[in-house]
PDB file of N, CA and C in Angstrom:
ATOM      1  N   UNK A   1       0.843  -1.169   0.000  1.00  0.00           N
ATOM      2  CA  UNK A   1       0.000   0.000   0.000  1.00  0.00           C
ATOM      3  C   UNK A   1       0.896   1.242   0.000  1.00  0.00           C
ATOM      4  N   UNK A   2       0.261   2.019  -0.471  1.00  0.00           N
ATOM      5  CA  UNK A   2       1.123   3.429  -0.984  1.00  0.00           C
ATOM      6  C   UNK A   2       0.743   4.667  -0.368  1.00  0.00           C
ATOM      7  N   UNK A   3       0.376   5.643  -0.073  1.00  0.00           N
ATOM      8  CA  UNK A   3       0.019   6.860   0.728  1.00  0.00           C
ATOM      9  C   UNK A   3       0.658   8.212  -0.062  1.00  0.00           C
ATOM     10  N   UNK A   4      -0.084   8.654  -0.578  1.00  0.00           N
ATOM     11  CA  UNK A   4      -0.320   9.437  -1.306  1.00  0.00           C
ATOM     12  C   UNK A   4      -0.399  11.166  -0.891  1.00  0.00           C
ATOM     13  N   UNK A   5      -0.049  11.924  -0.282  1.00  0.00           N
ATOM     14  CA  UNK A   5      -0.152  12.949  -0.013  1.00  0.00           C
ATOM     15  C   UNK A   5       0.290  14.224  -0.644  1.00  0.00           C
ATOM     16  N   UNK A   6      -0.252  15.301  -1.053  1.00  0.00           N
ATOM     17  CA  UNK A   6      -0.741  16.023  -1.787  1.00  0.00           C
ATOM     18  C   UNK A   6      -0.495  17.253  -1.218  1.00  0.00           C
ATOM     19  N   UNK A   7       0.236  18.272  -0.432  1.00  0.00           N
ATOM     20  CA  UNK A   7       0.097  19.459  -0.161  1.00  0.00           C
ATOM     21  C   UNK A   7      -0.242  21.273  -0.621  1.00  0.00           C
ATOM     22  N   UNK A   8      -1.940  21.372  -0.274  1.00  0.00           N
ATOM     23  CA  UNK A   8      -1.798  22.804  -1.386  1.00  0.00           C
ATOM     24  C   UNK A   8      -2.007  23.847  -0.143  1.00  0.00           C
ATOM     25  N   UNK A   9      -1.780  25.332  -1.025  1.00  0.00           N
ATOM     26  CA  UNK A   9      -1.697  26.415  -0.122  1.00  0.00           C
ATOM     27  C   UNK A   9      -2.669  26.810  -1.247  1.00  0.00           C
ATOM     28  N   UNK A  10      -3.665  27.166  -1.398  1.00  0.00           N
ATOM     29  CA  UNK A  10      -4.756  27.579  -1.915  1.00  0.00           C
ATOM     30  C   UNK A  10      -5.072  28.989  -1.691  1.00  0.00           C
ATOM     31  N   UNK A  11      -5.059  29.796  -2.944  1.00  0.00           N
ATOM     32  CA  UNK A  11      -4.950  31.503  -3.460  1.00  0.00           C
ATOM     33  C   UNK A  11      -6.336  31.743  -2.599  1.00  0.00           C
ATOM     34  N   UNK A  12      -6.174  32.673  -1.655  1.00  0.00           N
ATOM     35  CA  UNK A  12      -7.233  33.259  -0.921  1.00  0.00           C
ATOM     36  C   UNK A  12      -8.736  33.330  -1.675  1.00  0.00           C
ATOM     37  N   UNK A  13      -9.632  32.978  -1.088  1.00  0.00           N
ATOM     38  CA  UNK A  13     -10.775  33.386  -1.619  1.00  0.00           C
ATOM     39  C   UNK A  13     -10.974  32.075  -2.650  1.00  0.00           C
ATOM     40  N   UNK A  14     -10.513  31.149  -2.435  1.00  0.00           N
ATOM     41  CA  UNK A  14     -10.179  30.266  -3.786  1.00  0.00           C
ATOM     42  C   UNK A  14     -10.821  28.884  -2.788  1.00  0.00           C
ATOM     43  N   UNK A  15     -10.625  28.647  -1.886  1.00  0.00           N
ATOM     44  CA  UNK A  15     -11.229  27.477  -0.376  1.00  0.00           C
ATOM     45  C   UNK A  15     -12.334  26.788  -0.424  1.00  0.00           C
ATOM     46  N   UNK A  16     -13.436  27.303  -1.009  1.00  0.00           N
ATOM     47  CA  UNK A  16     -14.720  26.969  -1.186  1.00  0.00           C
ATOM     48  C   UNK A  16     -14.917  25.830  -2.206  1.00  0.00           C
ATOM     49  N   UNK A  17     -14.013  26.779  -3.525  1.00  0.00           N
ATOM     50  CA  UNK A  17     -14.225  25.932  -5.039  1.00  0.00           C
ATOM     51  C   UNK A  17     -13.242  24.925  -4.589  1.00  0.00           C
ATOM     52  N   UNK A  18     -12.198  25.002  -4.000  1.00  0.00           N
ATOM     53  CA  UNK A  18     -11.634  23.865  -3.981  1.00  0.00           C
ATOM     54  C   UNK A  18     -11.880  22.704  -3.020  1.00  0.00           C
ATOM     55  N   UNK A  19     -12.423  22.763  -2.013  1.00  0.00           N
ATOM     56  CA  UNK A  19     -13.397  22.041  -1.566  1.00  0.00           C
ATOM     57  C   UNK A  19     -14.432  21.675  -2.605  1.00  0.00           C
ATOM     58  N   UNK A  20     -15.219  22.001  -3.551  1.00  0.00           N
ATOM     59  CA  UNK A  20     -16.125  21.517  -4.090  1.00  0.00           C
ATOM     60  C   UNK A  20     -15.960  20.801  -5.048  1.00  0.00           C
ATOM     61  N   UNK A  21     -14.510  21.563  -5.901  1.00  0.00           N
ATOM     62  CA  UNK A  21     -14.103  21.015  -7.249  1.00  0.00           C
ATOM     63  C   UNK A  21     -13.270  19.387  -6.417  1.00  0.00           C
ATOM     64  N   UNK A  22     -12.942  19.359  -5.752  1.00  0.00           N
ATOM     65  CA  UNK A  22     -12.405  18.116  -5.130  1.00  0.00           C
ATOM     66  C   UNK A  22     -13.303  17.017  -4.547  1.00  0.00           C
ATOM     67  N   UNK A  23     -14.674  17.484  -4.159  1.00  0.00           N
ATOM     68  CA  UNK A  23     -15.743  16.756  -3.936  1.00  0.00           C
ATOM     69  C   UNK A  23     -16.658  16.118  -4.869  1.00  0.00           C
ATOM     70  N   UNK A  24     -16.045  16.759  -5.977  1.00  0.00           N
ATOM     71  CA  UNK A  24     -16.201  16.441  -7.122  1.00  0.00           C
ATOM     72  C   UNK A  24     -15.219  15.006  -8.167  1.00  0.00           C
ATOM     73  N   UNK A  25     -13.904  15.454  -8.254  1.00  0.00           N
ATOM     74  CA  UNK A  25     -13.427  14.914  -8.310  1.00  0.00           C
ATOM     75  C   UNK A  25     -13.277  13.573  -8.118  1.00  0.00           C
ATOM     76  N   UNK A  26     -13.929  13.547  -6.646  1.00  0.00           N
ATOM     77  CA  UNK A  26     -13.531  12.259  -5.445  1.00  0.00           C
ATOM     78  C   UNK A  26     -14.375  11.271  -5.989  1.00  0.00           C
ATOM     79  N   UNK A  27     -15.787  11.168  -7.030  1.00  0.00           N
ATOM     80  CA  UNK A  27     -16.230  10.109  -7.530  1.00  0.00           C
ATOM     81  C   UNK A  27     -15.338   9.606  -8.663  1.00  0.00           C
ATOM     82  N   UNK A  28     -14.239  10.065  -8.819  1.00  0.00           N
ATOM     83  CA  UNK A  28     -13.239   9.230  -9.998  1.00  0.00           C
ATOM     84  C   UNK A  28     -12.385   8.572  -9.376  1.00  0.00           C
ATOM     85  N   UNK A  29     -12.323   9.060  -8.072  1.00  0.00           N
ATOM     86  CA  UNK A  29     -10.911   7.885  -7.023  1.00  0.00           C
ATOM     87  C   UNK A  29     -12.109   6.950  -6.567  1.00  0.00           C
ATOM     88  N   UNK A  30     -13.228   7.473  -6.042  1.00  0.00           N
ATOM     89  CA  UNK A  30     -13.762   5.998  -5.505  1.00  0.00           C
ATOM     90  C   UNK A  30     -14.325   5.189  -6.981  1.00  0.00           C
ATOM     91  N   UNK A  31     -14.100   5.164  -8.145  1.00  0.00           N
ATOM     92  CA  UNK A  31     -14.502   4.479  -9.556  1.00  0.00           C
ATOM     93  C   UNK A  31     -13.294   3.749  -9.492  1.00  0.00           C
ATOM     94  N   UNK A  32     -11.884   4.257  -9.028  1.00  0.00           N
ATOM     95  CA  UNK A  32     -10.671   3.346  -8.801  1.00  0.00           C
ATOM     96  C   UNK A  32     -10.822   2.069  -8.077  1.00  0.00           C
ATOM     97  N   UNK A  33     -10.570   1.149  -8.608  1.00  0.00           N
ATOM     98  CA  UNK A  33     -10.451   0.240  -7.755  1.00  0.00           C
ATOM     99  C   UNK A  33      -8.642  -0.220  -7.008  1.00  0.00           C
ATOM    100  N   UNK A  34      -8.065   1.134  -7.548  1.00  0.00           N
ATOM    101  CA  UNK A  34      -6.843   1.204  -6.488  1.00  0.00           C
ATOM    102  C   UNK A  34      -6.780   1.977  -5.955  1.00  0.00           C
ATOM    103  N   UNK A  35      -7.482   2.819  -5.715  1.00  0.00           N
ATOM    104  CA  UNK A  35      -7.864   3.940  -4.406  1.00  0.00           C
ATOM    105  C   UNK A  35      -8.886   3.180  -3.220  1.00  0.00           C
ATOM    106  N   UNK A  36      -7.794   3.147  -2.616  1.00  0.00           N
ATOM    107  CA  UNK A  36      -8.545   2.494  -1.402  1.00  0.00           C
ATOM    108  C   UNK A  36      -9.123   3.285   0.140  1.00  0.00           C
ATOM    109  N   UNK A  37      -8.876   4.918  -0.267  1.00  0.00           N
ATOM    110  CA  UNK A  37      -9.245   5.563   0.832  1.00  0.00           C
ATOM    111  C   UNK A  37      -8.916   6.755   0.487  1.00  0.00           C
ATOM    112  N   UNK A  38      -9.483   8.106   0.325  1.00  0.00           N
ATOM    113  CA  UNK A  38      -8.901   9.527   0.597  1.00  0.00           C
ATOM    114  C   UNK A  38      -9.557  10.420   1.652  1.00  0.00           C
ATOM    115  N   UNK A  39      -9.193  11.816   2.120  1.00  0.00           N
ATOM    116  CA  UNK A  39      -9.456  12.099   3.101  1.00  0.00           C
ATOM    117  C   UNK A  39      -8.449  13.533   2.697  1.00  0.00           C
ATOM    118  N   UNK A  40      -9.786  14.676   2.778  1.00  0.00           N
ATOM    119  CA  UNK A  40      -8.902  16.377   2.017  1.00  0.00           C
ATOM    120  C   UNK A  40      -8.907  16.793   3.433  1.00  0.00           C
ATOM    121  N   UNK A  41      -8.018  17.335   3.984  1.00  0.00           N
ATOM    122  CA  UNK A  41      -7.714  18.205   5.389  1.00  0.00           C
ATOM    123  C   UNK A  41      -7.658  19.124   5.642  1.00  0.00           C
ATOM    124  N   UNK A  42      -8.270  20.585   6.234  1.00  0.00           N
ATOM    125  CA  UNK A  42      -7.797  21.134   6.204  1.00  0.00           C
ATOM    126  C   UNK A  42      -7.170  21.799   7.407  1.00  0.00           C
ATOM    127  N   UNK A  43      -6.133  22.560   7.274  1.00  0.00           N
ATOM    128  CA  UNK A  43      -5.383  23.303   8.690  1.00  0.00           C
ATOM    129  C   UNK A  43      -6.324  24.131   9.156  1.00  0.00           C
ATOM    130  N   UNK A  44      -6.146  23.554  10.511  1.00  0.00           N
ATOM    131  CA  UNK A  44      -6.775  24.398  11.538  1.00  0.00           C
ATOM    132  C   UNK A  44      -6.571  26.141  11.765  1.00  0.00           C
ATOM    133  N   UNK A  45      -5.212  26.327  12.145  1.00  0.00           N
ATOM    134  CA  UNK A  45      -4.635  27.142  11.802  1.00  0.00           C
ATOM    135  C   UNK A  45      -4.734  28.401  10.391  1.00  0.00           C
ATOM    136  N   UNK A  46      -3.852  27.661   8.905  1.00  0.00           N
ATOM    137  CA  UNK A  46      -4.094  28.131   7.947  1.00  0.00           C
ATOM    138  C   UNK A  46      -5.713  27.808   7.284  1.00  0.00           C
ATOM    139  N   UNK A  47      -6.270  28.336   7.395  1.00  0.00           N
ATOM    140  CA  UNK A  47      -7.679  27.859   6.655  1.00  0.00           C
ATOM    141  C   UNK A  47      -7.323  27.559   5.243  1.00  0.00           C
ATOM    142  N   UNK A  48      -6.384  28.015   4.460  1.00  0.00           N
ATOM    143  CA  UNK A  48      -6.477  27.907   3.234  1.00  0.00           C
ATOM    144  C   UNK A  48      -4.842  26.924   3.048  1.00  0.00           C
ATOM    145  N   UNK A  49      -5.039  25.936   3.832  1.00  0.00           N
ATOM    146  CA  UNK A  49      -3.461  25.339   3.456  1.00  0.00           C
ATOM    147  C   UNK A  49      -4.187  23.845   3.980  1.00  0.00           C
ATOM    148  N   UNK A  50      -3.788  23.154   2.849  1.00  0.00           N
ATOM    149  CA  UNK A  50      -4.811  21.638   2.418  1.00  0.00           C
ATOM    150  C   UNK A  50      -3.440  20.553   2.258  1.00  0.00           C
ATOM    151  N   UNK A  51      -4.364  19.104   2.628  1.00  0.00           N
ATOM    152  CA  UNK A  51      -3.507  18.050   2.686  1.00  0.00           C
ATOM    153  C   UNK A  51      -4.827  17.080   1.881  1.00  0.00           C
ATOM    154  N   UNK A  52      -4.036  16.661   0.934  1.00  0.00           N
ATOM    155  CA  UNK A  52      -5.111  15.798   0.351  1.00  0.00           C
ATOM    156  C   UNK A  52      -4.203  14.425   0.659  1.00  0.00           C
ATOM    157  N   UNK A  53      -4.806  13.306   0.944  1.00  0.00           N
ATOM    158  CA  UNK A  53      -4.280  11.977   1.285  1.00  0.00           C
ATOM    159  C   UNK A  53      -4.973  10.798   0.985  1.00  0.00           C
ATOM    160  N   UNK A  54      -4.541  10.374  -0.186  1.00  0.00           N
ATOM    161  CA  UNK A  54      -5.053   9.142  -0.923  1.00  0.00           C
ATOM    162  C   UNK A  54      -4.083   7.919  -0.347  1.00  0.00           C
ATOM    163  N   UNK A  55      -4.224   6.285  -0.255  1.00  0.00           N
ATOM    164  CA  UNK A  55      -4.200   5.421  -0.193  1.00  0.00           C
ATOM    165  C   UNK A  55      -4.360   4.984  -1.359  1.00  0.00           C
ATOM    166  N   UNK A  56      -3.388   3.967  -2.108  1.00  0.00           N
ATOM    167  CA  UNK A  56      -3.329   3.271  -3.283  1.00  0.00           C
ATOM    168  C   UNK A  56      -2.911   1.938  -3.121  1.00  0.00           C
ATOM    169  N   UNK A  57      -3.661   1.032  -3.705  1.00  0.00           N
ATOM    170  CA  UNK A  57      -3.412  -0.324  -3.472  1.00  0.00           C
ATOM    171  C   UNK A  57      -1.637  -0.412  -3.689  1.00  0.00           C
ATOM    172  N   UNK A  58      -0.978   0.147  -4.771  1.00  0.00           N
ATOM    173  CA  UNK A  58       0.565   0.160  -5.315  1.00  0.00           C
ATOM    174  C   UNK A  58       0.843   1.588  -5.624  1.00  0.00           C
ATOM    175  N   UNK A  59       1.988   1.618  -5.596  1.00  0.00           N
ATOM    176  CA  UNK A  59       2.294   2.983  -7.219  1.00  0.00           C
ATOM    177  C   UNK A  59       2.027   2.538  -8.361  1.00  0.00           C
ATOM    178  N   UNK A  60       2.187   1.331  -8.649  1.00  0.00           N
ATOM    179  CA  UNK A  60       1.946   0.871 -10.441  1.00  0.00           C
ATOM    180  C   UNK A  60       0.122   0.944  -9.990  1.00  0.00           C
ATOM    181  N   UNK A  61      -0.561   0.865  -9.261  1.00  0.00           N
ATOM    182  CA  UNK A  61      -1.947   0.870  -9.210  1.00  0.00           C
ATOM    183  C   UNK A  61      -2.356   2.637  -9.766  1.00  0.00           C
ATOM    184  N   UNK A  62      -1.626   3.173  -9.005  1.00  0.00           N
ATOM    185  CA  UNK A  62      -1.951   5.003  -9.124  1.00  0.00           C
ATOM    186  C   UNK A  62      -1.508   5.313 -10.709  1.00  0.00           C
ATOM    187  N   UNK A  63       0.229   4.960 -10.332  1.00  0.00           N
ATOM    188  CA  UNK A  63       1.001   5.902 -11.747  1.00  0.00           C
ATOM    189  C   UNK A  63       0.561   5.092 -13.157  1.00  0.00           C
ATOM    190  N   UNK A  64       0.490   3.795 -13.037  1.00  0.00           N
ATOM    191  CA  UNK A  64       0.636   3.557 -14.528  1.00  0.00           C
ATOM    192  C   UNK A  64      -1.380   2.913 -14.949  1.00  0.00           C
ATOM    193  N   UNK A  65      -1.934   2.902 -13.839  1.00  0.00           N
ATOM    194  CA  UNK A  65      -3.170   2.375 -14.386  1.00  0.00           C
ATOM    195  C   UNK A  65      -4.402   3.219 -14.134  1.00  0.00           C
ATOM    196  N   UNK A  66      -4.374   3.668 -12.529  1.00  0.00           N
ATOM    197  CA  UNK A  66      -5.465   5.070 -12.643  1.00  0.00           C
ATOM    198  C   UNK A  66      -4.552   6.723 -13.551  1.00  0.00           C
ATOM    199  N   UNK A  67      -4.150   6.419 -13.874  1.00  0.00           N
ATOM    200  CA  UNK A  67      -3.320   7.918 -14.317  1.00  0.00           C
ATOM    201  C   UNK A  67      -3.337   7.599 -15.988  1.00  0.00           C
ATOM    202  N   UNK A  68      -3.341   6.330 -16.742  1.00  0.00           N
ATOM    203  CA  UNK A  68      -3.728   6.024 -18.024  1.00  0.00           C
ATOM    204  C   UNK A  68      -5.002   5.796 -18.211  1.00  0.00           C
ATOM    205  N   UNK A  69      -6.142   5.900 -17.404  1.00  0.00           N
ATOM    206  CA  UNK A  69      -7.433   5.798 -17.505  1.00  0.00           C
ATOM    207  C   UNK A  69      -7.780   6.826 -17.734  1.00  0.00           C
ATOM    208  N   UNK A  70      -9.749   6.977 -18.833  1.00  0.00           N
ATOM    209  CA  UNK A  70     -10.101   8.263 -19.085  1.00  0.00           C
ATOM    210  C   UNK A  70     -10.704   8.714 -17.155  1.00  0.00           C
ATOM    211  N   UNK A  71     -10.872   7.841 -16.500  1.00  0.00           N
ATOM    212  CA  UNK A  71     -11.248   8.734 -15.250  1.00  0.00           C
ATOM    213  C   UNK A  71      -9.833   9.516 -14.546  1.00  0.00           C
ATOM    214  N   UNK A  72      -8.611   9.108 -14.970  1.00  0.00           N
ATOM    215  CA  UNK A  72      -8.069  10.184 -14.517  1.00  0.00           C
ATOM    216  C   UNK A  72      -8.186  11.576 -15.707  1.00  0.00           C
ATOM    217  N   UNK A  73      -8.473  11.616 -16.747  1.00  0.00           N
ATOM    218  CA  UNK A  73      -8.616  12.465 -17.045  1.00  0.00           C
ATOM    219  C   UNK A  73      -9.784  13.678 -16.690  1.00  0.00           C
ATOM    220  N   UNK A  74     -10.959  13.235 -16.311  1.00  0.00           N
ATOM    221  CA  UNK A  74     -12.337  14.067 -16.062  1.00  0.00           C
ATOM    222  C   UNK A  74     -11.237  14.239 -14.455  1.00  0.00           C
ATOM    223  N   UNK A  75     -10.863  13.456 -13.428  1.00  0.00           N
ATOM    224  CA  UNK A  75     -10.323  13.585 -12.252  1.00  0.00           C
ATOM    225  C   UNK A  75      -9.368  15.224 -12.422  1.00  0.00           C
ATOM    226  N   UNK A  76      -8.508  15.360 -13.362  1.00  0.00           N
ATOM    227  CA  UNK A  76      -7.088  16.094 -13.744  1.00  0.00           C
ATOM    228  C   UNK A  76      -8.094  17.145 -14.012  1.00  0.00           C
ATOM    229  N   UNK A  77      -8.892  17.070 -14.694  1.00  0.00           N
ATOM    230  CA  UNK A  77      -9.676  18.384 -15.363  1.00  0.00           C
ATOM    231  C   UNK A  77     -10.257  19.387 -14.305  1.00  0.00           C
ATOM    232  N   UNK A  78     -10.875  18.878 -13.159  1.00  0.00           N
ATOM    233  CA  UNK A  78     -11.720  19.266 -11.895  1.00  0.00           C
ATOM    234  C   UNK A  78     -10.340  20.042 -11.096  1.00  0.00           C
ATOM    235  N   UNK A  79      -9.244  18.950 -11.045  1.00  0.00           N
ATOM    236  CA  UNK A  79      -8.442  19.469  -9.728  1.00  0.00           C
ATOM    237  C   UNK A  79      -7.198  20.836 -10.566  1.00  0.00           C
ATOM    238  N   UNK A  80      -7.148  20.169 -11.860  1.00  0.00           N
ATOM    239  CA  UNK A  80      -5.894  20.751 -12.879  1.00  0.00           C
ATOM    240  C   UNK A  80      -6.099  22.287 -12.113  1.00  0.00           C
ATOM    241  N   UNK A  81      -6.811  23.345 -12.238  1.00  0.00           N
ATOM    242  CA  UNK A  81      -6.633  25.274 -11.315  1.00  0.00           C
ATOM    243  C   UNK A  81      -5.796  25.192 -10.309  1.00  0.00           C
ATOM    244  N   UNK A  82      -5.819  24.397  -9.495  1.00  0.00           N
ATOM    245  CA  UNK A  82      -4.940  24.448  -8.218  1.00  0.00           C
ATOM    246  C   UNK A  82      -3.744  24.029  -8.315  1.00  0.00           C
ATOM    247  N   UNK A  83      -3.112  22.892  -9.568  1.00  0.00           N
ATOM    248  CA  UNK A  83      -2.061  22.509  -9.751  1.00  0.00           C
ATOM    249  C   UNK A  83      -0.931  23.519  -8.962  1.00  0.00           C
ATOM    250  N   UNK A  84      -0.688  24.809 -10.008  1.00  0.00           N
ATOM    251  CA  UNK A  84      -0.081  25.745  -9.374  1.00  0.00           C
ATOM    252  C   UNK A  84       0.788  25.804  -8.056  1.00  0.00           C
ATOM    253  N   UNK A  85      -0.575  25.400  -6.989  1.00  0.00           N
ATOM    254  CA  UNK A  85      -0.652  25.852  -5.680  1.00  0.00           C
ATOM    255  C   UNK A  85      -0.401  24.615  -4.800  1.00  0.00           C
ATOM    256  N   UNK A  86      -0.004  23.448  -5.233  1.00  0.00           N
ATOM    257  CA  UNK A  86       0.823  22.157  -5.013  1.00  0.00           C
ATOM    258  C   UNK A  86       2.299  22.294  -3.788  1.00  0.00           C
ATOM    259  N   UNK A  87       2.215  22.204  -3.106  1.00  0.00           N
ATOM    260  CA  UNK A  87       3.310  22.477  -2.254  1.00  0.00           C
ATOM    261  C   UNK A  87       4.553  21.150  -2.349  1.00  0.00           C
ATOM    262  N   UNK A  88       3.388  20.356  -2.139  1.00  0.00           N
ATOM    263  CA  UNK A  88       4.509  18.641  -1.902  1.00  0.00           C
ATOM    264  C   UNK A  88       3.329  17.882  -2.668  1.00  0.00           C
ATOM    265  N   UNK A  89       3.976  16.639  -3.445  1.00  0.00           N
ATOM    266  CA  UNK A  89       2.910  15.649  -3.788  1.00  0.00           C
ATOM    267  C   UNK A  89       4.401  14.428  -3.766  1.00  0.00           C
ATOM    268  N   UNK A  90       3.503  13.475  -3.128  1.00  0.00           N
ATOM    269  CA  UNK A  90       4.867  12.355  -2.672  1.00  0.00           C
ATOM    270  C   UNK A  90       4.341  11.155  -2.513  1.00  0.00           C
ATOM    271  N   UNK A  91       4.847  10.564  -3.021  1.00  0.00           N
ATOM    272  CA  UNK A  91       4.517   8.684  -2.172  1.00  0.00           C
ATOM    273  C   UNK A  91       4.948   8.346  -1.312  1.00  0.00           C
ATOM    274  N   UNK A  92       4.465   7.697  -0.232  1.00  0.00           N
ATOM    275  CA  UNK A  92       4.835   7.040   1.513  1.00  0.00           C
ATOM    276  C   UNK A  92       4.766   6.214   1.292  1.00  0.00           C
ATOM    277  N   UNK A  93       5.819   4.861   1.383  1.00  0.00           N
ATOM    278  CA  UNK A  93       5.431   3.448   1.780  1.00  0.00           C
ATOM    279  C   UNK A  93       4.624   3.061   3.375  1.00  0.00           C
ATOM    280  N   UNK A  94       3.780   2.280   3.720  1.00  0.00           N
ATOM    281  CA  UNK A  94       3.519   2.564   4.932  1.00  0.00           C
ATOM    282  C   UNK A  94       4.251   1.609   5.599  1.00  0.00           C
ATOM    283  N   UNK A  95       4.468   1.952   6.837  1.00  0.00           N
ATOM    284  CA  UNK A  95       5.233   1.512   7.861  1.00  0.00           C
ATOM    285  C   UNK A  95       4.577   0.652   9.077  1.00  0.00           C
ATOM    286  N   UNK A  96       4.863   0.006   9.641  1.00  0.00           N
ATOM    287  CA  UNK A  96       4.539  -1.087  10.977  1.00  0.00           C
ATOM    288  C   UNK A  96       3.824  -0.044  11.777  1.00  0.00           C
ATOM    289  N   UNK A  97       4.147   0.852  12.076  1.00  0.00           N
ATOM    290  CA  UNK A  97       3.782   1.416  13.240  1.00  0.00           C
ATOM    291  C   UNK A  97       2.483   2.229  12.520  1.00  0.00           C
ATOM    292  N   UNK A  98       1.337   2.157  13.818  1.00  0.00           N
ATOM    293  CA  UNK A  98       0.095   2.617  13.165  1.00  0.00           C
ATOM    294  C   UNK A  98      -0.390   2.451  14.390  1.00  0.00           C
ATOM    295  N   UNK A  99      -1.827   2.573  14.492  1.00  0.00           N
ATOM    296  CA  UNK A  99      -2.757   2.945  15.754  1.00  0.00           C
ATOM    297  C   UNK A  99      -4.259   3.490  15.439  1.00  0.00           C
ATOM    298  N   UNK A 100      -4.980   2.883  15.606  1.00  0.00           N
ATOM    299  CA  UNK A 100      -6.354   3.573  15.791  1.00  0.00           C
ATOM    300  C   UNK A 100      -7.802   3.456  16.712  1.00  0.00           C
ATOM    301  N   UNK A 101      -8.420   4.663  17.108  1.00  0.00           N
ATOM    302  CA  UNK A 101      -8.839   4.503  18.048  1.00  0.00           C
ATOM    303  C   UNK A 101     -10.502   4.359  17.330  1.00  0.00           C
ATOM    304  N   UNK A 102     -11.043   3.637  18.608  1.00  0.00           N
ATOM    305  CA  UNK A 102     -12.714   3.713  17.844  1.00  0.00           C
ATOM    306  C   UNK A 102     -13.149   4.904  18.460  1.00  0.00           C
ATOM    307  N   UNK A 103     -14.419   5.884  18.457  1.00  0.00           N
ATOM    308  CA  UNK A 103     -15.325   6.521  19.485  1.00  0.00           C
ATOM    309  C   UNK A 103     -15.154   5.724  20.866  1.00  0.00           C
ATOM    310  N   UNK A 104     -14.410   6.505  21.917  1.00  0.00           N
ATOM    311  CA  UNK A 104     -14.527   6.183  22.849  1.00  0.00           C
ATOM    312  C   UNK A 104     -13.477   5.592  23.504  1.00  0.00           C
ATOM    313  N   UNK A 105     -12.515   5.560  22.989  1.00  0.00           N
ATOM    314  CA  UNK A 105     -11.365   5.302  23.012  1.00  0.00           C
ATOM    315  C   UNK A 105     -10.240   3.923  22.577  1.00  0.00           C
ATOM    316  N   UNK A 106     -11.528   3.416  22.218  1.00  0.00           N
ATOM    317  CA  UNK A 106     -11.018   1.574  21.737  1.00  0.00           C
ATOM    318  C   UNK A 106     -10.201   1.474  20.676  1.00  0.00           C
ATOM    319  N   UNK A 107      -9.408   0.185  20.877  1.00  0.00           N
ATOM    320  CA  UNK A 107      -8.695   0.419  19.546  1.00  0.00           C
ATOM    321  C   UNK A 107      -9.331  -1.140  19.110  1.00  0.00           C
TER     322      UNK A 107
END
């Protein structure tokens, strides 16, 4: 599994559409059947400074098979304005160490 993270600083006044144009988007990663999870963040702090974080079954799942599909293209078209404003975009292998809690504190 691969981890996918995405860092934008998004042109003031610009927060809304990109929230929407990405909510948009997000029915072409869940049409992936190597997108196995995303999740757009935003800073508490910076309101306008975003972490987008996809999960990919591989990199050959992302780079060479959702990225040669026409759904990455309608996907590229929605998000392509913000390109620009891209801070970091990187692949994570994931690692052993992990943790999660249910409601309430369970893991």
């Amino acid at each position: 599994m691969i981890l996918e993270i995405i860092r934008y600083l998004i042109a003031d006044g610009q927060e809304n559409q990109f929230e929407a144009d990405y909510g948009k988007a997000a029915e072409f990663l869940d049409a992936s059947p190597h997108c196995l999870s995303y999740r757009l963040a935003r800073s508490g702090k910076e309101k306008n400074r975003y972490a987008m974080l996809i999960e990919w079954d591989s990199a050959e799942g992302h780079l060479q098979v959702f990225r040669n599909s026409p759904d990455f293209g309608k996907f590229f078209a929605l998000v392509k304005p913000f390109f620009n404003m891209i801070e970091e975009m990187e692949h994570y292998e994931i690692t052993n160490v992990e943790g999660k809690k249910l409601a309430g504190g369970e893991r």
